[in-house]
Each structure stands twice: as structure tokens, then as C-alpha cells.
Protein backbone atom coordinates (compact mmCIF):
# COMPACT_ATOMS: atom_id res chain seq x y z
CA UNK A 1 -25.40 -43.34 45.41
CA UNK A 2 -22.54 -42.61 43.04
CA UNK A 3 -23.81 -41.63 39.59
CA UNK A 4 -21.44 -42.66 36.87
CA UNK A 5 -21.57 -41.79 33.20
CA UNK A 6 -24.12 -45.20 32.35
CA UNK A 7 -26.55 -44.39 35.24
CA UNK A 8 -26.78 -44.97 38.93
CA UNK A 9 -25.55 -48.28 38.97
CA UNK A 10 -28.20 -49.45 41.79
CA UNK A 11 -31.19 -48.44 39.80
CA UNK A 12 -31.97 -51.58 39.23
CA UNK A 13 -33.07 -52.34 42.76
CA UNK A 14 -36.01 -50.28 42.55
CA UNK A 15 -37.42 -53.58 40.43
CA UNK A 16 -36.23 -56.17 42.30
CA UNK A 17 -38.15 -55.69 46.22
CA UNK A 18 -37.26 -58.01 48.55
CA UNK A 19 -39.88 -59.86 50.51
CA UNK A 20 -39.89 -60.68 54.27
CA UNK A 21 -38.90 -64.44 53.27
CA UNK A 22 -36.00 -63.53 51.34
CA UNK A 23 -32.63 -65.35 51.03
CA UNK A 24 -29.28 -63.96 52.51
CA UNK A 25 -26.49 -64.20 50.20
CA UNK A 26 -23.14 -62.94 50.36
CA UNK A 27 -20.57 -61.79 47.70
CA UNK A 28 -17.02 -62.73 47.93
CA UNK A 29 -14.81 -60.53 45.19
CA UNK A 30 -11.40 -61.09 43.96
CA UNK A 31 -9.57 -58.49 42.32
CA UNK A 32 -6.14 -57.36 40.65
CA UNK A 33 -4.41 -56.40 37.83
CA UNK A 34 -6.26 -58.36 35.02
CA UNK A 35 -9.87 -58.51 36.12
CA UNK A 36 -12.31 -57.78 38.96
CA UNK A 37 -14.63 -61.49 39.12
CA UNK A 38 -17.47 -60.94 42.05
CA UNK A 39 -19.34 -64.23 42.83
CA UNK A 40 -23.06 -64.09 44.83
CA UNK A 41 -23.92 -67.36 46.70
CA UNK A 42 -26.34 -68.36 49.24
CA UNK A 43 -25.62 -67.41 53.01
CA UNK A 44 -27.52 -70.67 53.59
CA UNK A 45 -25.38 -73.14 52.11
CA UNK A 46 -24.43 -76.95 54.45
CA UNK A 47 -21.52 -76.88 56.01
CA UNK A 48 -18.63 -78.64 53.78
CA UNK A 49 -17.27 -82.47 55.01
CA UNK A 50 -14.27 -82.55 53.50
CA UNK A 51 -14.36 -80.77 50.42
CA UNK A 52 -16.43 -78.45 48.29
CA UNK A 53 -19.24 -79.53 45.90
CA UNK A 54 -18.42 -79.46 42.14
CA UNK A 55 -19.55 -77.64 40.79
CA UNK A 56 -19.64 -75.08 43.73
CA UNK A 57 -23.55 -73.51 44.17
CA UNK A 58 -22.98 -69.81 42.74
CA UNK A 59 -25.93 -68.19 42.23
CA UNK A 60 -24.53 -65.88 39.75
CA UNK A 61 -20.78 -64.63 38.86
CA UNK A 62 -20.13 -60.77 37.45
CA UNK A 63 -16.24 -60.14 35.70
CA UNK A 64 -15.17 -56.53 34.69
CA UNK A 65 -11.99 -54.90 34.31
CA UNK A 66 -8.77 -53.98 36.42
CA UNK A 67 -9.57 -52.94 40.20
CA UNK A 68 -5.35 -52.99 41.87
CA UNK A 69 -5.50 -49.05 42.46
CA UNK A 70 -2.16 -49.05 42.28
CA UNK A 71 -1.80 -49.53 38.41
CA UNK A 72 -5.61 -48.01 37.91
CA UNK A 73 -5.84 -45.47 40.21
CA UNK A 74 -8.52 -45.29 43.02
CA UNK A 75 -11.39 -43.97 41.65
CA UNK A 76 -11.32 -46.36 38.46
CA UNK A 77 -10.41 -49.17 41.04
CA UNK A 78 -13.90 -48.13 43.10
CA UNK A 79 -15.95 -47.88 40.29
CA UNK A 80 -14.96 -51.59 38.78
CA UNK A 81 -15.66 -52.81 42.06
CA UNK A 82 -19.05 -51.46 42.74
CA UNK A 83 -20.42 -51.70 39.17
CA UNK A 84 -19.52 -55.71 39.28
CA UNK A 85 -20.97 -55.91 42.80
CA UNK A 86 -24.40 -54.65 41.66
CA UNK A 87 -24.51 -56.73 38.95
CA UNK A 88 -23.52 -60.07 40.64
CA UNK A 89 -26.89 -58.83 42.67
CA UNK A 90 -28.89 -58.10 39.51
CA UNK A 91 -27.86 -61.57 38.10
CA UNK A 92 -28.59 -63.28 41.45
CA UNK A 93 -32.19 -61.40 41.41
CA UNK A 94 -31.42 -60.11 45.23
CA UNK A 95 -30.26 -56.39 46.06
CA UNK A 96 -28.24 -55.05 49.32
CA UNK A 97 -30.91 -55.79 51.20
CA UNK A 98 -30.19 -59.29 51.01
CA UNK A 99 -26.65 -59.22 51.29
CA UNK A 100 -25.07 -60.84 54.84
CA UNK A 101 -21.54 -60.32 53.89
CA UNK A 102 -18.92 -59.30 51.75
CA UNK A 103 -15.39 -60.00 51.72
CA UNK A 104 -13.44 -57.90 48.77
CA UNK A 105 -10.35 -59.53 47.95
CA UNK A 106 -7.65 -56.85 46.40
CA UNK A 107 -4.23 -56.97 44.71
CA UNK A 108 -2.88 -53.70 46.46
CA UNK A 109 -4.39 -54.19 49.51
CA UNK A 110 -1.20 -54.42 51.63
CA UNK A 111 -1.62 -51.98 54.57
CA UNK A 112 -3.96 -51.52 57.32
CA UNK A 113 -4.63 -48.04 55.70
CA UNK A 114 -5.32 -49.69 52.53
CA UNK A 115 -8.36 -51.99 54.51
CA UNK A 116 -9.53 -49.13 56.59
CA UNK A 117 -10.06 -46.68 53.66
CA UNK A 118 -11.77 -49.33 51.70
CA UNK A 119 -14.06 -50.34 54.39
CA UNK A 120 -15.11 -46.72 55.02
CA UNK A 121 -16.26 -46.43 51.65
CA UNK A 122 -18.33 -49.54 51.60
CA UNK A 123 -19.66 -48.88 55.01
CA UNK A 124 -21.12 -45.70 52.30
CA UNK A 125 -22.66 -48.54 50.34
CA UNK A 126 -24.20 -51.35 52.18
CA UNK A 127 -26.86 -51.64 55.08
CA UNK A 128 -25.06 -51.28 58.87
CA UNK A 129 -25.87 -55.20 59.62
CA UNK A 130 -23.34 -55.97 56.66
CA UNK A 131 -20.34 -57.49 57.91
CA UNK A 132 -17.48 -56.59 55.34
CA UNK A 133 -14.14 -57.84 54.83
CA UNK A 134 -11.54 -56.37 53.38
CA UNK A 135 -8.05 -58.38 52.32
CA UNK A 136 -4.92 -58.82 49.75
CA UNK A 137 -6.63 -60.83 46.99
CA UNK A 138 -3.88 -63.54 47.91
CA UNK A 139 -5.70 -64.51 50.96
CA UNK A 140 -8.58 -65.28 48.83
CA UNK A 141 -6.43 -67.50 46.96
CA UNK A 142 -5.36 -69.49 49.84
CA UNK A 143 -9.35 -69.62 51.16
CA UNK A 144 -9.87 -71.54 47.96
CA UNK A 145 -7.75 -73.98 48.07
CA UNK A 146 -8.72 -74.95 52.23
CA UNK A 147 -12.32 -74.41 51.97
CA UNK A 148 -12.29 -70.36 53.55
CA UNK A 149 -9.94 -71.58 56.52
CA UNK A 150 -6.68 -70.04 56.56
CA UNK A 151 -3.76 -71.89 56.96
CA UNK A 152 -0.92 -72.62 55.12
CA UNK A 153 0.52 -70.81 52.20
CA UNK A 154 0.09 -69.92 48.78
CA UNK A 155 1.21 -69.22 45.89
CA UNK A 156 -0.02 -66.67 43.26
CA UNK A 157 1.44 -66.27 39.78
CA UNK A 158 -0.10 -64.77 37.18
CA UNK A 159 -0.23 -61.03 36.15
CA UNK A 160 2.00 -60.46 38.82
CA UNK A 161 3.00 -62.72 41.94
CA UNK A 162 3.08 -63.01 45.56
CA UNK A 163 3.40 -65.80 48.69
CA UNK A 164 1.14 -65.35 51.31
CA UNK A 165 0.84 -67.56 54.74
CA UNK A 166 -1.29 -68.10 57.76
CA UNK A 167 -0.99 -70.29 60.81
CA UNK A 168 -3.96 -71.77 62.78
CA UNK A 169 -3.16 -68.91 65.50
CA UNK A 170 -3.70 -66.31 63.03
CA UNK A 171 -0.08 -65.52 62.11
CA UNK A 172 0.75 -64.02 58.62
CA UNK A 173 3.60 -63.20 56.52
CA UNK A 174 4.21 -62.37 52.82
CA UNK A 175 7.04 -62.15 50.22
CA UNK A 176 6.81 -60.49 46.83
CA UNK A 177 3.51 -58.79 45.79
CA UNK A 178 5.11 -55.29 46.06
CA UNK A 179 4.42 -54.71 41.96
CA UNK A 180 7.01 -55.00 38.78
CA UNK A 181 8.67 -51.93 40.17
CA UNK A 182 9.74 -53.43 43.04
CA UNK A 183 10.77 -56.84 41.77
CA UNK A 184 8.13 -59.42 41.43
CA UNK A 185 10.06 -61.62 39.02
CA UNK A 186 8.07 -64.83 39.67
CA UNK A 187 4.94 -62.94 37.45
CA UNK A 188 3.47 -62.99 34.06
CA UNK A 189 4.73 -59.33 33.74
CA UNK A 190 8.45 -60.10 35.01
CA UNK A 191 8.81 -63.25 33.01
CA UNK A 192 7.97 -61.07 29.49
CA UNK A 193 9.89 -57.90 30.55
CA UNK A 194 12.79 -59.73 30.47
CA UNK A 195 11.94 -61.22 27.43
CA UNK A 196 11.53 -57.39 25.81
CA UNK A 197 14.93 -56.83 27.65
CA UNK A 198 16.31 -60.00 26.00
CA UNK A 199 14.98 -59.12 22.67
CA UNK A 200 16.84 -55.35 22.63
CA UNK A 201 19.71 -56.35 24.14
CA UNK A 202 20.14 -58.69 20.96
CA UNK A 203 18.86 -56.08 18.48
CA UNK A 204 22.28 -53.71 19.89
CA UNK A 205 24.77 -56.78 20.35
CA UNK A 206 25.04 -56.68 23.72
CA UNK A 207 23.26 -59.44 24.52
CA UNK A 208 23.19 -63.18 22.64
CA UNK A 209 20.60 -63.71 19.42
CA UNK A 210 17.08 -65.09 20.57
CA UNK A 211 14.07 -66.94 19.16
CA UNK A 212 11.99 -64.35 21.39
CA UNK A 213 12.50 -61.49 18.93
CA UNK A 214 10.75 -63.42 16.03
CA UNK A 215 8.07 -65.11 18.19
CA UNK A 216 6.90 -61.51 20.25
CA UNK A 217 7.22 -59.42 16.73
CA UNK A 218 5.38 -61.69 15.10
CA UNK A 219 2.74 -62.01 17.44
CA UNK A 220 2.59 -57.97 17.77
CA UNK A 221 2.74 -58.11 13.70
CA UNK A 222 5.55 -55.52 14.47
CA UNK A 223 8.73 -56.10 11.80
CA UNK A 224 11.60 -54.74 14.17
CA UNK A 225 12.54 -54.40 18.20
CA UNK A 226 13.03 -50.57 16.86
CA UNK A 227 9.30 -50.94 17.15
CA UNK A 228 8.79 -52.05 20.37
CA UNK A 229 10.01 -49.22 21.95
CA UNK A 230 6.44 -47.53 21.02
CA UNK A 231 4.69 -50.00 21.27
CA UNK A 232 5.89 -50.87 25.03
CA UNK A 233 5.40 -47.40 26.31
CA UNK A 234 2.22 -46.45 24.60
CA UNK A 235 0.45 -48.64 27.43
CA UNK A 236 2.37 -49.58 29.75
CA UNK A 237 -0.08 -51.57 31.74
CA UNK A 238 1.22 -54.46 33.90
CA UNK A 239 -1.59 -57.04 32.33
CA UNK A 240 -1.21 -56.02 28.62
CA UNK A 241 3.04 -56.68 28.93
CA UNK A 242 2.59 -60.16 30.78
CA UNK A 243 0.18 -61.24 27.89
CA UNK A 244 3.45 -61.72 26.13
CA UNK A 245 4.85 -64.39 28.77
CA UNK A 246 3.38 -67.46 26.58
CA UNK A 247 5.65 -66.39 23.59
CA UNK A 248 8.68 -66.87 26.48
CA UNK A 249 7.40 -70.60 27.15
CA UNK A 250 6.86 -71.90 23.34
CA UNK A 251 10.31 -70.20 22.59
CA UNK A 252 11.56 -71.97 25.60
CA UNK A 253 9.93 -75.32 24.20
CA UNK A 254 11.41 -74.80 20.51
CA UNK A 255 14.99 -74.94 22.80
CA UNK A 256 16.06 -71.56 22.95
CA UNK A 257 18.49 -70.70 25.78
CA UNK A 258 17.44 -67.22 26.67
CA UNK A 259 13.95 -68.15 26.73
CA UNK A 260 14.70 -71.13 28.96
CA UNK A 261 16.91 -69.15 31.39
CA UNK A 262 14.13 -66.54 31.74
CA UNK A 263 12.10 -69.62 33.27
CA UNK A 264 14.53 -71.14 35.23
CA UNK A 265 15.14 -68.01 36.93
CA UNK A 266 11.03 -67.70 37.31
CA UNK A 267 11.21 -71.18 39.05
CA UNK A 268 13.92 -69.59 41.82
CA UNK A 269 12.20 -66.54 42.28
CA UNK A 270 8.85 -68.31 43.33
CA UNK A 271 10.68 -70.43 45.44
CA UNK A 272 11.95 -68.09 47.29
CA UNK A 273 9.18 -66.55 47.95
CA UNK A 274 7.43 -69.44 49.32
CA UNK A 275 10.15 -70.43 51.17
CA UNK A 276 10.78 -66.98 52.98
CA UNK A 277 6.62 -67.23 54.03
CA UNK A 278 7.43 -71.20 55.64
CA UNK A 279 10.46 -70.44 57.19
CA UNK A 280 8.67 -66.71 59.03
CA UNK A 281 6.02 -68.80 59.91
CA UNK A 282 7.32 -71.92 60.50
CA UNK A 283 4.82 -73.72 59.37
CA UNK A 284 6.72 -76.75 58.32
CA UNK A 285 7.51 -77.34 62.43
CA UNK A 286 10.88 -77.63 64.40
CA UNK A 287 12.25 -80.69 62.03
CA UNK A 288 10.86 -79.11 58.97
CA UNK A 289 8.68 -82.42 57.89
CA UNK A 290 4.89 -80.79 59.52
CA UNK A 291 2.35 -80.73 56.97
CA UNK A 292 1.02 -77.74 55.71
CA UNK A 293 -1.16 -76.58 52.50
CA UNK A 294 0.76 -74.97 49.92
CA UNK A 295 -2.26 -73.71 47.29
CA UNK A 296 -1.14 -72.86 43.61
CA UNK A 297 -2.87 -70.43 41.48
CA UNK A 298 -2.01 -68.21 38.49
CA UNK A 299 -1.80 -68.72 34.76
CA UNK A 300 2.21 -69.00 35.14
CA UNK A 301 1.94 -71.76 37.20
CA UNK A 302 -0.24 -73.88 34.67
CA UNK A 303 1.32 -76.55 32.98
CA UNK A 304 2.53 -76.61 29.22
CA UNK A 305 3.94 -78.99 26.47
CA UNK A 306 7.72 -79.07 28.37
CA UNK A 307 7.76 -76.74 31.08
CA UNK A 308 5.78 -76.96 33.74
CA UNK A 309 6.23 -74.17 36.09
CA UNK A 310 4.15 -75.15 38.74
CA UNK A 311 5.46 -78.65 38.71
CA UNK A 312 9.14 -77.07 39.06
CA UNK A 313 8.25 -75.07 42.11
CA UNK A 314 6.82 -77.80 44.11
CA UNK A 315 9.48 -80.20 43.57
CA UNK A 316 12.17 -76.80 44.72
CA UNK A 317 9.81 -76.75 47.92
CA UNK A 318 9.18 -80.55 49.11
CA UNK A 319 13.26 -81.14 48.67
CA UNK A 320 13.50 -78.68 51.77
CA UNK A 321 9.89 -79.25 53.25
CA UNK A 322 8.69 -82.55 52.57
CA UNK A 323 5.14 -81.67 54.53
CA UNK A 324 4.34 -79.40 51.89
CA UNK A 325 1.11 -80.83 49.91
CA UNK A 326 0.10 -78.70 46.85
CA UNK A 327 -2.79 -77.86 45.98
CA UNK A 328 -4.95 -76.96 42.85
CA UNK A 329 -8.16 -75.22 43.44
CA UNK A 330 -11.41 -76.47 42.68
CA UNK A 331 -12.94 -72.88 42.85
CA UNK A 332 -11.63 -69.32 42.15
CA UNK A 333 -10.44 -66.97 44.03
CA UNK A 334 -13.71 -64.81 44.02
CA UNK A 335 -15.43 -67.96 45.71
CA UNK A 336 -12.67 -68.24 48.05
CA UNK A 337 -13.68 -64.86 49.13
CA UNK A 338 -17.24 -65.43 49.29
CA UNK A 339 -16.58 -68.80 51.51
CA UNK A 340 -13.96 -66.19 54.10
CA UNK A 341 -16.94 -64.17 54.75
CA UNK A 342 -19.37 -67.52 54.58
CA UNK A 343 -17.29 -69.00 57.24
CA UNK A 344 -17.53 -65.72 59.67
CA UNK A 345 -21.24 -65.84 59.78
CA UNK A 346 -21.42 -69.07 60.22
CA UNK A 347 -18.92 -69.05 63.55
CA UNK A 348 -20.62 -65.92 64.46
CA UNK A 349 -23.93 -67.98 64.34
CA UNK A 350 -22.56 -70.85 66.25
CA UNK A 351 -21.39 -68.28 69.31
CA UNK A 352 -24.72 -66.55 69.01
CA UNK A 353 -26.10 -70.14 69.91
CA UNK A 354 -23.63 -71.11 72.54
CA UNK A 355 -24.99 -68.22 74.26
């Protein structure tokens, strides 16, 4: 076991013995770049008609903090993740023992090197008969919105952004997701760094005046953009700069024109990511009117007094692809997760039977 600087984080399973009658569970985890939720539910739960109970039967739910190794590094990323593992299993009164599946969902996870190396080091962590899962936390997403099937595409915008899309024969694509860095505009991150771009390029003249610069220095109780040059890169961190994207939207509301823009161009950007995933995937069929999911999830997508994001971005979409049928999850991502790995045992089970 990994010792870390609070204990050996599995300690507690030397209290908690698990009988010969005990109940399989599985853990389903969604991480990225503003928390780390892991959910523990039964491995014995009915099979869904339809849609998902609500409230959905977790028997317990663990958050902690950042786990994208590519903003937190590796090690910090590994230690999130196992430290809210174990205690999803301490709140769920079970241990690894228990444990059927898992099925860690991971903002970063965008290679086949990126799975492999993960799985190695859980395969370090959980009993052989574990069967574990390893994918881009956007797929978890997209489970819960279609009940752990994948199909269809969705959209994530929050912290940062990406579009990610399946087809019933196992086809995938993606667009965006590659970090601020690289461009992903659509996010909670882009939409305020171009607000703090906004905001200096008004302080030196070159750009027009803006609400913005009152509304973020007031809510960083900062009294000039001299100031936000410190304050910027004295944490740099991708979730802590796309807490300021609300003060873009209620400057946006009050009418101001570089607040507004900022969101307009938000709305193009996440349309084109979904539409590049449709059109590689062709999921909206030869005459572009098939039917397909398109799930939405993120805190940029929610709605507010006058702009609606989300709202804006469908209606972009359905003018080109009239099949596509939004959806709002019933369950987080972390459940989504859980229900991937839920559904492979159960189809496992069902070809164990057929045998």
C-alpha cells in the first residue's frame, strides 16, 4: 500500500471484514480539473426500463480535489484518486474485497498510453477478479445521459470543454479537450481569460472600455488591472481562473458589448465542436435528419437570467441536424461511470449464461 503523509489510506479495512454473504459493488469515478467525485453503488441493482430511478441508489458518494495530471501532475493526480476511492468504500461500509468493478473517468485521459499506465497502477491496487476501466471523463458524461450505453455525443463545458461521440458499432471521435493551451475556448477557463485579456487591453487603450474590469476587481477586492497581473500568475490554475466566468455573464446581462461578444463567440466554439464529432461520425445519417443523443453537461452550459448558453448551442446544432435531441442528465458523471462498468458485468453475466 502507498503510505501518504495522513496514514495508509486502506487502514480502515482492517475494521470493516467482509463476510461470505457480502454485496458486490462497484465504483464509477469522474475526474478533472475542479474535483475528483467517486460514487459506490450496488453491483446488484435491476436492470433500467427506460430510464434511471430518481433519485439514483448510491450507496455512498466521496468528492476531493483536482485529479487531470496534466494541470496537477501525476503523483498528486494518483493520490486524489485513491484517497476518494477508499473512502467511497469506508462510507459504503464494504472494502476491495467487495468491489466488482471500477471504471475511472479522467480529464487527461486522451491516449492509449494514458489508459494503459493508469490501469497498471490500479491492477497494484485492487484484487485480480476486478475488472477496471479506464476512460476520458467525457465518456462518463455521455454514459449519464443514455443510461451507461454509448452512443451519441456530448457535450462538456465547464472548467474546461470537450465533444465526445460514439456510434452503436463502437466508433469514436473528439474535438477540443486538448487544455487552455491548446485552445479550448468553449470552457469556463477560456470564457474568463478573455475577459482578463479584455480587461488589460482597456486598462492600455488598445482595446474598448468594459463593465468586466469593475465587476472581476471588485469581486477579487483588487482596486486596479495593474493588480491582476499578480494576482493571475500567482496561481495559475485552470479551475481558480474559470471561477471568474460568472462575472463575464452578469456583465453580459447588465448589456455590455465585450462581455456579450466573449459569449457569442463561446456559443460558436461549442458548436463547432459538436458539429466536427456528428459530421466524423456521422451520426446524424446520409440526409442529416437520424436521431441521435446529444448530452449537455458543465456549469457553462447552465442557464442564467438572459443568456442561456446551453439553450444557444442546441438551437446552432438542430438548424443543421434536426435529429439531435438534448439531453440533461439526471445523474453525474461519477454515476455515469459507475453504470459503464455496471453495464459490462452485467453483459458479461448474460454471455456467461448463454453458455
Amino acid at each position: 500500500m502507498k503510505r501518504y503523509r495522513n496514514g495508509e489510506v486502506w487502514d480502515f479495512e482492517m475494521g470493516t471484514p467482509v463476510s461470505r454473504d457480502r454485496a458486490d459493488v462497484i465504483l464509477g469515478l469522474d475526474g478533472g480539473a475542479a474535483a475528483t467525485v467517486c460514487v459506490c453503488i450496488s453491483a446488484a441493482l435491476p436492470s433500467f426500463a427506460g430510464r434511471l430511478p430518481n433519485p439514483f441508489p448510491v450507496l455512498a458518494r466521496a468528492v476531493a480535489g483536482f485529479s487531470n495530471h496534466n494541470s496537477v501532475g501525476e503523483s498528486a493526480a494518483k493520490e486524489t484518486i485513491e484517497k476518494v476511492m477508499a473512502e467511497a468504500l469506508l462510507k459504503a461500509g464494504s472494502n476491495r474485497s467487495a468491489v466488482r468493478a471500477v471504471c475511472l473517468a479522467l480529464a487527461g485521459v486522451n491516449h492509449p498510453s494514458d489508459q494503459e499506465r493508469i490501469l497498471d497502477w490500479l491492477r497494484n491496487i485492487f484484487p485480480v477478479r476486478v475488472k477496471l476501466f479506464v476512460e476520458n471523463d467525457a465518456v462518463a458524461a455521455l454514459a449519464s445521459g443514455t443510461m451507461g450505453k454509448l452512443h451519441g455525443c456530448v457535450l462538456i463545458a465547464g472548467t474546461g470543454t470537450i465533444a465526445y461521440g460514439f456510434t452503436e458499432d463502437g466508433r469514436e471521435a473528439r474535438a477540443a479537450g486538448a487544455g487552455p493551451i491548446l485552445g479550448d475556448w468553449g470552457s469556463g477557463y477560456g470564457i474568463a481569460a478573455k475577459a482578463l485579456t479584455a480587461i488589460m487591453r482597456a486598462h492600455d487603450g488598445r482595446g474598448p472600455p468594459t463593465f468586466l474590469t469593475y465587476e472581476i476587481l471588485s469581486m477579487l477586492g483588487l482596486s486596479s488591472p495593474d493588480e491582476l497581473i499578480g494576482w493571475t500568475y500567482a496561481d495559475p490554475s485552470w479551475a481558480r481562473i474559470a471561477k471568474l466566468s460568472p462575472a463575464v455573464v452578469s456583465s453580459a446581462e447588465a448589456g455590455d458589448e465585450v462581455a456579450s461578444r466573449i459569449l457569442h463567440d463561446t456559443v460558436l466554439e461549442l458548436t463547432s465542436s459538436v458539429k466536427a464529432v456528428v459530421q466524423r461520425l456521422d451520426l446524424c445519417g446520409e440526409d442529416g435528419k437520424d436521431s441521435f443523443p446529444l448530452v449537455m453537461v458543465g456549469g457553462v452550459l447552465e442557464a442564467n437570467k438572459s443568456w442561456d448558453i446551453g439553450k444557444a448551442v442546441v438551437d446552432c446544432i438542430t438548424k443543421t441536424y434536426p435529429g439531435a435531441h438534448p439531453v440533461r442528465p439526471t445523474v453525474e458523471p461519477a454515476v455515469g461511470a459507475a453504470l459503464l462498468a455496471w453495464n459490462h458485468v452485467m453483459s458479461n453475466l448474460v454471455s456467461d449464461c448463454g453458455r
